[in-house]
C-alpha atoms as a PDB file:
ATOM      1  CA  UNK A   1     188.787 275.491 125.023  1.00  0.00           C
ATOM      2  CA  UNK A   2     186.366 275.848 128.163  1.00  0.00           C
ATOM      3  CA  UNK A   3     183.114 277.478 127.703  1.00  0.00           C
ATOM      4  CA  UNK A   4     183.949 281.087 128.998  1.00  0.00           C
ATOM      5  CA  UNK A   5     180.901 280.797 131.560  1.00  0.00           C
ATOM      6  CA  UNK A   6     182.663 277.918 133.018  1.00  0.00           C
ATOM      7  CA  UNK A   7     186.201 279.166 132.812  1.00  0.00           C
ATOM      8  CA  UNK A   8     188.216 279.402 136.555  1.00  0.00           C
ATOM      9  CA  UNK A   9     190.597 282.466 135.354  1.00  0.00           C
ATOM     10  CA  UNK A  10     187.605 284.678 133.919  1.00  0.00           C
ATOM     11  CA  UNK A  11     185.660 284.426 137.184  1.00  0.00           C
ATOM     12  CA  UNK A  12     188.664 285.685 139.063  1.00  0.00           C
ATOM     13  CA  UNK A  13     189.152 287.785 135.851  1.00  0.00           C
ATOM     14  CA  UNK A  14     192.997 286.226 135.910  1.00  0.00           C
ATOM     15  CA  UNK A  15     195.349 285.731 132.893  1.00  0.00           C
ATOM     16  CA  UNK A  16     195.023 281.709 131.922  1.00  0.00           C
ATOM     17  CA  UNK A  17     198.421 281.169 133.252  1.00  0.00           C
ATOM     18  CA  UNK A  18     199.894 279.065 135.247  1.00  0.00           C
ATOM     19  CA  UNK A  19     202.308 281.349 137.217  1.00  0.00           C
ATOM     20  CA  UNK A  20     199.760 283.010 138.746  1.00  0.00           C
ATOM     21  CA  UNK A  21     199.582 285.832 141.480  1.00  0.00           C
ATOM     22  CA  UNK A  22     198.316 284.371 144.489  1.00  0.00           C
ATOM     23  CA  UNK A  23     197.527 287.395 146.161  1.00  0.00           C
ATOM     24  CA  UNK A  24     195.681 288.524 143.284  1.00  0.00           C
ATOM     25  CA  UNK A  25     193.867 285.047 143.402  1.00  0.00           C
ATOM     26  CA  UNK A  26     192.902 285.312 146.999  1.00  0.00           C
ATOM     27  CA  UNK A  27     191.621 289.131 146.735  1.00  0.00           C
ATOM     28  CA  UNK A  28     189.463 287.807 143.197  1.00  0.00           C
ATOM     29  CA  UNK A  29     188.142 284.604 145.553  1.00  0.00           C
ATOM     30  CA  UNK A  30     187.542 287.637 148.361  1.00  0.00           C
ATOM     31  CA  UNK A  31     185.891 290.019 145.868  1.00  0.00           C
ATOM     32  CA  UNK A  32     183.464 286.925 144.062  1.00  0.00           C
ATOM     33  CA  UNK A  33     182.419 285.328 147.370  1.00  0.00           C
ATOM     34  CA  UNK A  34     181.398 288.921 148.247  1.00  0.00           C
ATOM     35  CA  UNK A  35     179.073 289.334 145.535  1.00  0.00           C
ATOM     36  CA  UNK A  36     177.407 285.393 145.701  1.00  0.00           C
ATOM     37  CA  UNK A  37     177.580 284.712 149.825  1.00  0.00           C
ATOM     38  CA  UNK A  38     174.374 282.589 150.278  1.00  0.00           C
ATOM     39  CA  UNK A  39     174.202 285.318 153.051  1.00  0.00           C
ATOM     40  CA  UNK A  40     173.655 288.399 151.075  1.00  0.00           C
ATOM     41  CA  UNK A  41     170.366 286.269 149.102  1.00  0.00           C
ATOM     42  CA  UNK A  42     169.133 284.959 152.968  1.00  0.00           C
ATOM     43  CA  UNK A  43     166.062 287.268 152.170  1.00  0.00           C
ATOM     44  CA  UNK A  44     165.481 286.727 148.672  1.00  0.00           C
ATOM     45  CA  UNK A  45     163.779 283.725 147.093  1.00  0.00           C
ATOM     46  CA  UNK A  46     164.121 280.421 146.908  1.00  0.00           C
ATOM     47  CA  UNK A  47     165.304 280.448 142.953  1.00  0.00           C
ATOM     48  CA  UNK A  48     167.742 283.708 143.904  1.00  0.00           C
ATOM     49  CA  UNK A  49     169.009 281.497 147.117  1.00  0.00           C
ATOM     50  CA  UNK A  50     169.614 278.435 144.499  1.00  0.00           C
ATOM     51  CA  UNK A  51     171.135 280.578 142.230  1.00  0.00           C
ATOM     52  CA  UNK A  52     173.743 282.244 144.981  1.00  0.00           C
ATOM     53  CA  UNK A  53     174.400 278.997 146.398  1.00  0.00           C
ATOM     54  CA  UNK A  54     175.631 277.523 142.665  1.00  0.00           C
ATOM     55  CA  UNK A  55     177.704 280.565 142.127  1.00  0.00           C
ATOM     56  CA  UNK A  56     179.212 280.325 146.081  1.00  0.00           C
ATOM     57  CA  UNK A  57     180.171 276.741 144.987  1.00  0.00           C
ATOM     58  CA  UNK A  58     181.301 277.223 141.825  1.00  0.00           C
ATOM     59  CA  UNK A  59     183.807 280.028 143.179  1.00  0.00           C
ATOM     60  CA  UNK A  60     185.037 277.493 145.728  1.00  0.00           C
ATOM     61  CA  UNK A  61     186.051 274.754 143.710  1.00  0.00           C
ATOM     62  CA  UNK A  62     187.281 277.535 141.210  1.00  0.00           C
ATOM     63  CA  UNK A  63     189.494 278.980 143.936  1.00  0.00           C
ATOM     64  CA  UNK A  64     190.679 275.246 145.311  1.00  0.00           C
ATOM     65  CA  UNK A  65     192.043 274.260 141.384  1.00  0.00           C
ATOM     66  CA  UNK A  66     193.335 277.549 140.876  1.00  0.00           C
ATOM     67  CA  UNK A  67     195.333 277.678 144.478  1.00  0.00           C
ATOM     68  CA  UNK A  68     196.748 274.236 144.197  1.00  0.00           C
ATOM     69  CA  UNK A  69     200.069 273.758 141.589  1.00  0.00           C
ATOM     70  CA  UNK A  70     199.233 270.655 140.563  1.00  0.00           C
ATOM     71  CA  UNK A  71     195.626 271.272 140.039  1.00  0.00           C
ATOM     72  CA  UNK A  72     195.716 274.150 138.002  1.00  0.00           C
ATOM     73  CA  UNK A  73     197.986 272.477 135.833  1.00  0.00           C
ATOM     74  CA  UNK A  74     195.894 269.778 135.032  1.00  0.00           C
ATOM     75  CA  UNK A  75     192.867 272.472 135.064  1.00  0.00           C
ATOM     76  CA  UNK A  76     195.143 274.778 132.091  1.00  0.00           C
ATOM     77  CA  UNK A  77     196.020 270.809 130.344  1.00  0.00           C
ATOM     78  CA  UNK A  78     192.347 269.829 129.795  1.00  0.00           C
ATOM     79  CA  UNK A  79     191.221 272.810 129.188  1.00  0.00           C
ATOM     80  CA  UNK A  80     193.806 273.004 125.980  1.00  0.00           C
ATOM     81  CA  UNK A  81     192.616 269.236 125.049  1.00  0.00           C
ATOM     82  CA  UNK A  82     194.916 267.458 127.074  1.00  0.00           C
ATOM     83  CA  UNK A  83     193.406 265.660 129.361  1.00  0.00           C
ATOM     84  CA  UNK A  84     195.417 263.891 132.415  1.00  0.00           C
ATOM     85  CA  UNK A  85     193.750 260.720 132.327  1.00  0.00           C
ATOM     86  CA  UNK A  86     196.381 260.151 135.863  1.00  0.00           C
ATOM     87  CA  UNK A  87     194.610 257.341 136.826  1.00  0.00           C
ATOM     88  CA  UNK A  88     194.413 255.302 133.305  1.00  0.00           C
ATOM     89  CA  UNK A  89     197.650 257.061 131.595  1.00  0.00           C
ATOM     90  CA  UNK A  90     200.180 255.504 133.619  1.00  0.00           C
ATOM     91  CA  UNK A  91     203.092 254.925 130.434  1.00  0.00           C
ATOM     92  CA  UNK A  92     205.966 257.034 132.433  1.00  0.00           C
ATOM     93  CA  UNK A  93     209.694 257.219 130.716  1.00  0.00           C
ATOM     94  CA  UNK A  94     211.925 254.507 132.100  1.00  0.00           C
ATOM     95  CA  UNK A  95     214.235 256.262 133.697  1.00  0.00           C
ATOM     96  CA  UNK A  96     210.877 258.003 135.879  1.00  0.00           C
ATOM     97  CA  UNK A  97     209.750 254.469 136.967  1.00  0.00           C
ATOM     98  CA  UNK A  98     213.458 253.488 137.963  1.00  0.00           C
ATOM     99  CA  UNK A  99     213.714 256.530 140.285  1.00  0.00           C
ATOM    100  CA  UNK A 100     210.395 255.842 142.039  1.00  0.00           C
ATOM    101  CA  UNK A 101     211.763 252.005 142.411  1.00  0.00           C
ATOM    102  CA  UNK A 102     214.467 253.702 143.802  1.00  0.00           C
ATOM    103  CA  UNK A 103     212.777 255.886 146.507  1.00  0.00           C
ATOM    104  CA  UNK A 104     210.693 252.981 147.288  1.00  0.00           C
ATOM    105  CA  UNK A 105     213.650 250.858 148.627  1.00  0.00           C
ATOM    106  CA  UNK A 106     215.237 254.034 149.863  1.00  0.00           C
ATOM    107  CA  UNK A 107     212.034 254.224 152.076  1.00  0.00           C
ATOM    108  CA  UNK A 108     211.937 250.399 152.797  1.00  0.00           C
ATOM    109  CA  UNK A 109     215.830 251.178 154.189  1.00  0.00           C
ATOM    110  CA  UNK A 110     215.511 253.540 156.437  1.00  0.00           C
ATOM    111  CA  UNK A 111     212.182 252.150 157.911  1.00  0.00           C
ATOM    112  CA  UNK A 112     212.984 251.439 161.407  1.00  0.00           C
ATOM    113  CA  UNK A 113     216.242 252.949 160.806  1.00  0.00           C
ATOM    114  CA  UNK A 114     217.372 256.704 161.838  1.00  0.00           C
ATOM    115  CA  UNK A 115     215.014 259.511 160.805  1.00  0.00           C
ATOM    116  CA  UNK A 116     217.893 261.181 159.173  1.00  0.00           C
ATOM    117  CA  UNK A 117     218.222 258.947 156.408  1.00  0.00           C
ATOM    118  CA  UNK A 118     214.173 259.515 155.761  1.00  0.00           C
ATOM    119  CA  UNK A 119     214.674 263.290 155.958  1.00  0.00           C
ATOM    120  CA  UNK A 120     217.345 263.097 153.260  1.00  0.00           C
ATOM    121  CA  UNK A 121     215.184 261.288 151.000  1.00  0.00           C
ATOM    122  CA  UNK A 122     211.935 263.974 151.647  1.00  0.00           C
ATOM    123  CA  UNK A 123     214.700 266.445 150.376  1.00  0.00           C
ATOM    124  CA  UNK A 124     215.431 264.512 147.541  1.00  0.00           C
ATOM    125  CA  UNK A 125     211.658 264.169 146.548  1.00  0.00           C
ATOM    126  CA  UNK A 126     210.982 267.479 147.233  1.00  0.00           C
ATOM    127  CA  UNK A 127     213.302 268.427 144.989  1.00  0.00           C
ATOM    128  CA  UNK A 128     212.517 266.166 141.973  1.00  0.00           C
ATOM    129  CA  UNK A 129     208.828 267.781 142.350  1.00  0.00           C
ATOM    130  CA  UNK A 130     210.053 271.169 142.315  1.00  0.00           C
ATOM    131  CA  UNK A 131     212.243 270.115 139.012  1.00  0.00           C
ATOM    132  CA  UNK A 132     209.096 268.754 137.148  1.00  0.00           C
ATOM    133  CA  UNK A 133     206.901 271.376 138.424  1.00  0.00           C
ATOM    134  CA  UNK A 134     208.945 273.927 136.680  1.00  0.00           C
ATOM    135  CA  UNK A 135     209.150 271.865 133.735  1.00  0.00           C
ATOM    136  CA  UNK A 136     205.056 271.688 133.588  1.00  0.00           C
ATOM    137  CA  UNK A 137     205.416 275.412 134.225  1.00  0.00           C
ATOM    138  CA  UNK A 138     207.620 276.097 131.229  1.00  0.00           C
ATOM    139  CA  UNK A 139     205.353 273.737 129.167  1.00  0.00           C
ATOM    140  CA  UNK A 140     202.459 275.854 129.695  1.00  0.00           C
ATOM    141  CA  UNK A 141     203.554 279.069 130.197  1.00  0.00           C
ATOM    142  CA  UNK A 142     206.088 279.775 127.650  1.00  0.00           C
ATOM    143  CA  UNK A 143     206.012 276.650 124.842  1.00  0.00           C
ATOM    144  CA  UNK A 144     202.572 276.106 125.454  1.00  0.00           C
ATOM    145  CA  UNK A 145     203.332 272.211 125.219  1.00  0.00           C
ATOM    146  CA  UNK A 146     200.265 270.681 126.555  1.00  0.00           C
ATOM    147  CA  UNK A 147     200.695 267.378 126.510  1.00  0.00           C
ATOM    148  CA  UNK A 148     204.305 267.773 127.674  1.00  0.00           C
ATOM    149  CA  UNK A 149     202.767 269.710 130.531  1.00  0.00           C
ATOM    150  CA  UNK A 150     200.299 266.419 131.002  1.00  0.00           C
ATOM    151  CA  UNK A 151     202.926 264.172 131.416  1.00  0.00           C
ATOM    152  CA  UNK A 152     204.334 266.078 133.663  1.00  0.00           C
ATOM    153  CA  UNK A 153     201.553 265.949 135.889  1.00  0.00           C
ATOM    154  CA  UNK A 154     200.567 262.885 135.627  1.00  0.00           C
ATOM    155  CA  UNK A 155     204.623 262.718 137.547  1.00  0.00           C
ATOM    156  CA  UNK A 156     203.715 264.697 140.035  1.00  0.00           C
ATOM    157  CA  UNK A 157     200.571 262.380 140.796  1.00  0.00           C
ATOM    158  CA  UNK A 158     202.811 259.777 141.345  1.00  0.00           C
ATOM    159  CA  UNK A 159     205.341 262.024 142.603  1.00  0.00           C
ATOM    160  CA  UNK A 160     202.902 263.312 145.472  1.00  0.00           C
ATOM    161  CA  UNK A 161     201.628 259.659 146.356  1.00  0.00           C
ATOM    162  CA  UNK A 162     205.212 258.994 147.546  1.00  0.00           C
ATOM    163  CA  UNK A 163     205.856 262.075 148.991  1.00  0.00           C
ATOM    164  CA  UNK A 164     202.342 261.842 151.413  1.00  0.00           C
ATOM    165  CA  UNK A 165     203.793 258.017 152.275  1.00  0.00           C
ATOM    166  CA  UNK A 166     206.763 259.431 152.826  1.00  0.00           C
ATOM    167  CA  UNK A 167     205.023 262.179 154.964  1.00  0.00           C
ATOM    168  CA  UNK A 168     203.015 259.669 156.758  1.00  0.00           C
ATOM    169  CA  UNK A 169     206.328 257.620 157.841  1.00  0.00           C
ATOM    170  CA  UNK A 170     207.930 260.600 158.698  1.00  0.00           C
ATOM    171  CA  UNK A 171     204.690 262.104 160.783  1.00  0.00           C
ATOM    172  CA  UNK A 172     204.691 258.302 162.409  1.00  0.00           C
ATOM    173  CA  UNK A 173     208.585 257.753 163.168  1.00  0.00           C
ATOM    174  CA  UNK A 174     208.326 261.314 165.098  1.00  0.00           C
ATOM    175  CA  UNK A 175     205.464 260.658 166.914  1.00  0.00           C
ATOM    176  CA  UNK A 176     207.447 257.359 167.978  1.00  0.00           C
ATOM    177  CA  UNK A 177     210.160 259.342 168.580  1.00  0.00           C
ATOM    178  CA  UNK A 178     208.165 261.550 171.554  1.00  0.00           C
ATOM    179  CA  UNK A 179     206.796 258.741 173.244  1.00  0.00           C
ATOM    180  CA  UNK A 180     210.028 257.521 174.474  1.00  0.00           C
END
């Protein structure tokens, strides 16, 4: 477990969960950066300035984890002992690496082609990522299977590096498109 001190959901003083509010997350981030602006400390000393600064920082990268899907779930994963090791862990199920082969020669098709075949395939990716992230949501939330949860994410790593290529065609072929 995290050392409480340390722990993103008791500084927002949010259930470790990770369906969470965002609402409640934003008004908690609100509330915190309130209380530890560097701002509020401009005329106190140079430890109580240090101190406020930490605490402003720590609240910010507390917020960005908790805000992000697929950085709270690896945040809730390690903190149960599971760590996501994305970049060294990289055994996926078969049938997971023969859909990204897939999408990659679904993407090397409709390069240069129409845009419509490229949109279909976002679709398609968007919607495998919203299928895993509810399965990483289940894991954690109701079975509490961590290191289901952590393969899961470790997916939608690889998941999200196709998707931003993907993106970055798709940004590129329409900016092509407006020139002519």
């Amino acid at each position: 477990m995290t050392d409480p001190r340390h722990d993103h959901f008791a500084l927002f003083d949010l259930p470790p969960r990770f369906a969470i509010d965002e609402v409640s997350l934003e008004q908690a981030y609100r509330r915190v950066q309130g209380q530890v602006h560097p701002d509020r400390f401009a005329a106190a000393g140079a430890a109580e300035r240090r101190v406020a600064m930490q605490w402003a920082a720590r609240a910010n990268e507390a917020f960005r984890t908790l805000r992000s899907p697929l950085a709270r779930a690896a945040y809730l994963c390690e903190r149960h002992g599971q760590p996501i090791e994305a970049e060294s862990n990289t055994a996926m199920p078969a049938a997971f690496l023969m859909q990204q082969m897939q999408w990659r020669e679904a993407l090397d098709e409709v390069r240069g082609g129409d845009g419509a075949g490229a949109q279909a395939l976002a679709r398609e990716v968007e919607a495998r990522r919203d299928e895993v992230l509810e399965r990483v949501a289940s894991a954690l939330d109701e079975r509490h299977d961590y290191a289901e949860a952590a393969a899961g994410v470790r997916q939608l790593h690889f998941i999200d590096r196709f998707r931003d290529e993907l993106a970055a065609y798709l940004a590129g072929d329409e900016a092509g498109m407006q020139e002519h």
